[in-house]
C-alpha atoms as a PDB file:
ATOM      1  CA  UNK A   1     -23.292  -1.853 -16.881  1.00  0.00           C
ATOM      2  CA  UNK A   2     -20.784  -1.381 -13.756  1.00  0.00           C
ATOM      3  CA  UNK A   3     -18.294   0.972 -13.950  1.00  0.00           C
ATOM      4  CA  UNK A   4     -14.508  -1.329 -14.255  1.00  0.00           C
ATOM      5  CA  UNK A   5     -11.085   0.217 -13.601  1.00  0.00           C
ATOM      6  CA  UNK A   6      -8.044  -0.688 -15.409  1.00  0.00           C
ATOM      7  CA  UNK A   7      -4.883  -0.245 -13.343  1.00  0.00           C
ATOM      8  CA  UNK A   8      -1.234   0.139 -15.072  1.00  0.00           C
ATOM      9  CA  UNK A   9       0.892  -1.830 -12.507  1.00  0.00           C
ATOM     10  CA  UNK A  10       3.335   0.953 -10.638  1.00  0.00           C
ATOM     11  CA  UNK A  11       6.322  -1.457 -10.998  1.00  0.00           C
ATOM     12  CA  UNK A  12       5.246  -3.869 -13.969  1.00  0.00           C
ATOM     13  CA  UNK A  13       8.536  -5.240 -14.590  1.00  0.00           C
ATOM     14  CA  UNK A  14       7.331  -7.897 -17.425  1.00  0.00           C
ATOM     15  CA  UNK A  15       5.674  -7.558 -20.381  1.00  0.00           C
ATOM     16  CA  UNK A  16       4.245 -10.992 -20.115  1.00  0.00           C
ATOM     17  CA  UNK A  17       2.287  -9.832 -17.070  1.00  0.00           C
ATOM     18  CA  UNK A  18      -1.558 -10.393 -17.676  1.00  0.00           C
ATOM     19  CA  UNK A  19      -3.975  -7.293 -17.242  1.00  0.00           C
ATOM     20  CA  UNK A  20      -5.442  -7.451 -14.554  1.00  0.00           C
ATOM     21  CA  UNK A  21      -9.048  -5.371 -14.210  1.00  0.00           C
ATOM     22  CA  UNK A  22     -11.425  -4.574 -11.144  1.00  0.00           C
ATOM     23  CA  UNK A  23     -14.429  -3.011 -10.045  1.00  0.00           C
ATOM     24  CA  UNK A  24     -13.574  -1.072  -8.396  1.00  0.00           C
ATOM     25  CA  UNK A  25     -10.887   0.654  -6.241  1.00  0.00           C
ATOM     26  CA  UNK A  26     -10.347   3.068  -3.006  1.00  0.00           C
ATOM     27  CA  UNK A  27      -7.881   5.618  -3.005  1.00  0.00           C
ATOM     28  CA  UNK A  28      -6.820   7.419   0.558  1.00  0.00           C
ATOM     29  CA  UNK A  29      -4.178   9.265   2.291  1.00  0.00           C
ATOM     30  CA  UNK A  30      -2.862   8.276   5.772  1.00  0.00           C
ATOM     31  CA  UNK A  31      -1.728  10.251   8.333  1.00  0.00           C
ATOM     32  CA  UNK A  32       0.919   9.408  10.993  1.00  0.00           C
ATOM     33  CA  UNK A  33       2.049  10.740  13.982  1.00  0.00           C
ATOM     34  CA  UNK A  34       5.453  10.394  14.781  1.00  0.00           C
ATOM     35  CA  UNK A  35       6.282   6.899  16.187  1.00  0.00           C
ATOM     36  CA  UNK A  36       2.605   5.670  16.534  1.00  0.00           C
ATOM     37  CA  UNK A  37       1.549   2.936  14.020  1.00  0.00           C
ATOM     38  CA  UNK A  38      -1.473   2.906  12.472  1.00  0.00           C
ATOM     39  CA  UNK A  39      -3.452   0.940  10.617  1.00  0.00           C
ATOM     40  CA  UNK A  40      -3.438   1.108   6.518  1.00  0.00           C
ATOM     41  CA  UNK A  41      -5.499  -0.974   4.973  1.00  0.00           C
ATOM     42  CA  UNK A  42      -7.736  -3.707   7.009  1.00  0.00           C
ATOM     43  CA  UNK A  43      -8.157  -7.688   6.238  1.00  0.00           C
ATOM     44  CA  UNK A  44      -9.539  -7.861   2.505  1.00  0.00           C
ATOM     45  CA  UNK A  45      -9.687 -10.914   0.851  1.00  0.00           C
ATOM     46  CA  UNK A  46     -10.950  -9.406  -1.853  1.00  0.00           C
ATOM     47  CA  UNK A  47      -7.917  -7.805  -2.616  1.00  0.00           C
ATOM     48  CA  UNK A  48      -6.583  -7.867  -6.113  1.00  0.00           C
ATOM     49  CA  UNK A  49      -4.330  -5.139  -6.154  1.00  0.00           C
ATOM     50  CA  UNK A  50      -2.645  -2.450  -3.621  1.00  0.00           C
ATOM     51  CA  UNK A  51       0.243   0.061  -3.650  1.00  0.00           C
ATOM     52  CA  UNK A  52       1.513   2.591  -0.961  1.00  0.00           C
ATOM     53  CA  UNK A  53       3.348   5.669  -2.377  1.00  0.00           C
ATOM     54  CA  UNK A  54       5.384   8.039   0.186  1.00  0.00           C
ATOM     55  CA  UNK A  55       5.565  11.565  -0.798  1.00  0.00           C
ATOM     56  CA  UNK A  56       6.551  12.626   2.134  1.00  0.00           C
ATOM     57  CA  UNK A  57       9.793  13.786   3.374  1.00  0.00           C
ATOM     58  CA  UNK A  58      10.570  11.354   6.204  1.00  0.00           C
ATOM     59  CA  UNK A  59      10.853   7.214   5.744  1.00  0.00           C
ATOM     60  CA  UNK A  60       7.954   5.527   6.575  1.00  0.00           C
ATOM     61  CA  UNK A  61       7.977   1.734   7.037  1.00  0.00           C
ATOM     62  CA  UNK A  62       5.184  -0.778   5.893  1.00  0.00           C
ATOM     63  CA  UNK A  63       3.969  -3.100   8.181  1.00  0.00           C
ATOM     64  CA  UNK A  64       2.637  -6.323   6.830  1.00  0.00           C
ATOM     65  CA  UNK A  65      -0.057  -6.924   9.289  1.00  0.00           C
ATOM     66  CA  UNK A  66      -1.005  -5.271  12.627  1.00  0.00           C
ATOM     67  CA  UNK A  67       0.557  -1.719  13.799  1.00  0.00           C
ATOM     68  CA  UNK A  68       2.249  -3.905  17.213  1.00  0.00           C
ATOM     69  CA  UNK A  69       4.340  -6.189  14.721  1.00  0.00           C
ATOM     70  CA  UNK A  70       6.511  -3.571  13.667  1.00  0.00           C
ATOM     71  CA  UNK A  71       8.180  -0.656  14.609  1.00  0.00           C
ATOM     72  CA  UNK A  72      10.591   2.217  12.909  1.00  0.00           C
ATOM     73  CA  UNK A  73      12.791   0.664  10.262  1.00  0.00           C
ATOM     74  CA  UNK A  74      11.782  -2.862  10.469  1.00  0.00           C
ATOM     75  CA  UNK A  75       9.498  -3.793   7.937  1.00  0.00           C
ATOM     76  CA  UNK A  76       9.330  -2.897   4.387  1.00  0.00           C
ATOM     77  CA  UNK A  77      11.151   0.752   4.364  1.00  0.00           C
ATOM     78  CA  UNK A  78       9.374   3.863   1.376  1.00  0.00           C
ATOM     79  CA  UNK A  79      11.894   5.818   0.973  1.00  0.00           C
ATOM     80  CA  UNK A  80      10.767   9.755   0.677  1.00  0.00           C
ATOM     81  CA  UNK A  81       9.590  11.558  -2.282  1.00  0.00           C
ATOM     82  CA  UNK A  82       8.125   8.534  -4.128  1.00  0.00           C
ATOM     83  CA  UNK A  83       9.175   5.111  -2.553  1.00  0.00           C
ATOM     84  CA  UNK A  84       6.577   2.901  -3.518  1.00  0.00           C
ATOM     85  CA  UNK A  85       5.571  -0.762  -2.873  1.00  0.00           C
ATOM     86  CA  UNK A  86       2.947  -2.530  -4.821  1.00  0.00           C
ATOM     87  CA  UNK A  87       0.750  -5.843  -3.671  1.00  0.00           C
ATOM     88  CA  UNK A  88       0.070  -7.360  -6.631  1.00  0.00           C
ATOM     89  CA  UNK A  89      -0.935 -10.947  -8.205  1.00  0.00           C
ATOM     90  CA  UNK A  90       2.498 -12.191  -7.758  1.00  0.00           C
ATOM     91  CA  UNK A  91       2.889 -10.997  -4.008  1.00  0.00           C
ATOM     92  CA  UNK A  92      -0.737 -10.941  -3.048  1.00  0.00           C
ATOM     93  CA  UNK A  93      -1.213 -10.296   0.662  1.00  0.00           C
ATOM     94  CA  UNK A  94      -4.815 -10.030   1.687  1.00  0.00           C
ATOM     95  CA  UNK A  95      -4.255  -9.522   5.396  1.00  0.00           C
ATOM     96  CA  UNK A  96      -4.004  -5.976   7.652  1.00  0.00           C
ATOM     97  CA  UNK A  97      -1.635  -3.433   6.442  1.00  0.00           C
ATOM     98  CA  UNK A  98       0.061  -0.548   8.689  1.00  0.00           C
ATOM     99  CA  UNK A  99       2.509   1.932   8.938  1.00  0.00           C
ATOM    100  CA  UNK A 100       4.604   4.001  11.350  1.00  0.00           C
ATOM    101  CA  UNK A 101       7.122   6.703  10.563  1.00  0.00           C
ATOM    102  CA  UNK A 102       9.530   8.524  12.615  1.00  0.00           C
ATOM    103  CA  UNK A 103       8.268  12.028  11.668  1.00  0.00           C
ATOM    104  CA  UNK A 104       4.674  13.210  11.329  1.00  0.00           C
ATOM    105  CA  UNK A 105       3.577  12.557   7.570  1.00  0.00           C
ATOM    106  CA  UNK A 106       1.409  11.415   5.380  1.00  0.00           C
ATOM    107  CA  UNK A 107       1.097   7.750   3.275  1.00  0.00           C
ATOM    108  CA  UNK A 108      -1.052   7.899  -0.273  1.00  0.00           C
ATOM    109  CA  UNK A 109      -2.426   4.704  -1.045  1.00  0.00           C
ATOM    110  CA  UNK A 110      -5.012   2.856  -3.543  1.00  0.00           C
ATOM    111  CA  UNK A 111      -6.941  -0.616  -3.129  1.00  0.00           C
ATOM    112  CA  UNK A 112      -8.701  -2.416  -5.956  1.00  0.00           C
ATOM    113  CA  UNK A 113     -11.045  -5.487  -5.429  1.00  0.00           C
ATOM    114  CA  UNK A 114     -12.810  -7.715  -8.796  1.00  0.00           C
END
């Protein structure tokens, strides 16, 4: 029998939302360099379910797609100590995620496929 996650949604807003279950899911930390992009998560159209958490003490902002289509403070902005944003089955984006930050620090982040 293979081994199924069950994810609690980070910002379920809605009771009415249906639970969603995969196979599995990747969890990772990101490191960044200050003012060089990198790349998050690659292409996966797979993708069912994603969320970036910033624990870090600096602003980091979320690039939806490759590291040279953003830059510092334009994209989607995690604020520090616990600014979150969640891909999810009303928002799904399947494509590259990346990141860049101002300040050396670190991005936690988790992926989950069917």
């Amino acid at each position: 029998m293979p081994l199924r996650f069950l994810v609690i949604m980070l910002n379920n807003s809605s009771n009415t939302v249906e639970v969603i279950r995969f196979n599995n899911c990747t969890h990772g930390e990101k490191t960044f360099t200050k003012n060089v992009g990198d790349e998050v998560l690659n292409e996966n159209s797979n993708r069912q379910y994603a969320v970036f958490v910033n624990n870090s003490l600096y602003d980091i902002t979320l690039i939806l797609g490759d590291k040279s289509k953003g830059t510092v403070g334009k994209g989607i902005i995690l604020k520090p100590r616990g600014g979150s944003y969640e891909i999810n089955q009303t928002n799904l984006y399947v494509g590259k995620v990346s990141a860049i930050s101002a300040n050396n620090c670190k991005l936690s982040f988790v992926e989950c496929v069917e």
